[in-house]
C-alpha atoms as a PDB file:
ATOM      1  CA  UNK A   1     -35.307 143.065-112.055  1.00  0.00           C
ATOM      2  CA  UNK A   2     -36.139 143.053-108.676  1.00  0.00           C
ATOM      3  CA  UNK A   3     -33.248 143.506-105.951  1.00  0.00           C
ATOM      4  CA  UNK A   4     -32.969 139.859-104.982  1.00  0.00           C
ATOM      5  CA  UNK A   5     -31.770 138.725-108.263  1.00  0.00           C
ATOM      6  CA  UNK A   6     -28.467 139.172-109.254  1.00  0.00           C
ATOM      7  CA  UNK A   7     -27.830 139.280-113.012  1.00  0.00           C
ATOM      8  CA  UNK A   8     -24.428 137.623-113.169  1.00  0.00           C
ATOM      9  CA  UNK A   9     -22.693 140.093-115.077  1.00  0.00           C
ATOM     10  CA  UNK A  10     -19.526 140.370-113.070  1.00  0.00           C
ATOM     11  CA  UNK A  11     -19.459 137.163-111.952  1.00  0.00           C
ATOM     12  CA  UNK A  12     -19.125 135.573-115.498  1.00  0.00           C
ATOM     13  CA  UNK A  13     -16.629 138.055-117.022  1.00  0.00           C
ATOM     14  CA  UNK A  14     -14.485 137.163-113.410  1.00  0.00           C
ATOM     15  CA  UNK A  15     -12.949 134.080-115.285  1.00  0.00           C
ATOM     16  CA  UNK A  16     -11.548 136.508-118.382  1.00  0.00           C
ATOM     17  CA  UNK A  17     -10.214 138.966-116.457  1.00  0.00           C
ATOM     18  CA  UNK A  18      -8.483 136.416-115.057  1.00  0.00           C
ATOM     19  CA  UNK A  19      -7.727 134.539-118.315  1.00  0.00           C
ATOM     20  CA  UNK A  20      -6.226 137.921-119.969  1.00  0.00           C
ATOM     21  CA  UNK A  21      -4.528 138.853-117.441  1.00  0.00           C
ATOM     22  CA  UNK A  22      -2.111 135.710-117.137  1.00  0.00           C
ATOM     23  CA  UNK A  23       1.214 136.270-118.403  1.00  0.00           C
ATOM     24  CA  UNK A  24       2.528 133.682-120.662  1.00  0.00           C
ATOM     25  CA  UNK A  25       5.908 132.966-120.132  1.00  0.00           C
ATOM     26  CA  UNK A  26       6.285 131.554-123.920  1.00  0.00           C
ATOM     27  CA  UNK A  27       4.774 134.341-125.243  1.00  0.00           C
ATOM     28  CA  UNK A  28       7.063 136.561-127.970  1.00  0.00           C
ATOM     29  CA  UNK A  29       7.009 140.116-126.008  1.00  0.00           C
ATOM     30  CA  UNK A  30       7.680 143.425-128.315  1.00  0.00           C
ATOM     31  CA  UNK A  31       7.892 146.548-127.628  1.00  0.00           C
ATOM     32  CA  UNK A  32       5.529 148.791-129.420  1.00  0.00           C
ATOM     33  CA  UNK A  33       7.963 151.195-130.010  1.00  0.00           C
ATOM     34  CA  UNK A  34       9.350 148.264-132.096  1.00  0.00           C
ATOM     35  CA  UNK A  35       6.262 147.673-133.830  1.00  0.00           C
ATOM     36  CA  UNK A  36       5.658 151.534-134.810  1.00  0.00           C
ATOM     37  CA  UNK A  37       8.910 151.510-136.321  1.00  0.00           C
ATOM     38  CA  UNK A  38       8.812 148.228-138.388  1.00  0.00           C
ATOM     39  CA  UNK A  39       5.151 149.222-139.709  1.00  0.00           C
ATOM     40  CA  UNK A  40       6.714 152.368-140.389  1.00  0.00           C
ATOM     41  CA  UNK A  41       8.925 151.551-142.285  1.00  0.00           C
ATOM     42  CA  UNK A  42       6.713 148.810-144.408  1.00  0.00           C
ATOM     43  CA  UNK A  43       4.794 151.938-145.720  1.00  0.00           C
ATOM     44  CA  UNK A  44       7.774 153.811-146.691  1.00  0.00           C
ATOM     45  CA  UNK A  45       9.100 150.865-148.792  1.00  0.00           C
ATOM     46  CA  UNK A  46       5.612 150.438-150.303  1.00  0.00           C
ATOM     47  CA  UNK A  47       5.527 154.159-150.721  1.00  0.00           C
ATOM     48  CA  UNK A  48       9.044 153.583-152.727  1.00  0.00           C
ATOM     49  CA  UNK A  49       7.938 150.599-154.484  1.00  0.00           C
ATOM     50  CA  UNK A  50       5.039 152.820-155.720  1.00  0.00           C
ATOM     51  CA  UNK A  51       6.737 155.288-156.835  1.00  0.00           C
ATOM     52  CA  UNK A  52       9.233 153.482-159.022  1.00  0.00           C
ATOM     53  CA  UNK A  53       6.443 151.233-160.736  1.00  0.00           C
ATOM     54  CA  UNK A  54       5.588 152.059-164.225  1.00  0.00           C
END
């Protein structure tokens, strides 16, 4: 490429940052802590299941 062309790279990923970034005010926030815990805890109980299955 020569020096006078510009390839448009951060020009056309401009409009997602700014799509991503947006905060939703609808949107269902959790915690991640939350989510640790509740997939946690989904193994365990299939980890229990398991074991108690003939």
């Amino acid at each position: 490429m020569s020096k006078g062309q510009n390839s448009g790279g951060l020009m056309s990923s401009a409009g997602l940052v700014r799509y991503f970034d947006a905060e939703d005010r609808n949107a269902i926030r959790v915690d991640p802590k939350t989510v640790v815990a509740l997939g946690t805890l989904f193994g365990i109980g299939i980890l229990v299941l398991n074991a108690f299955a003939f």
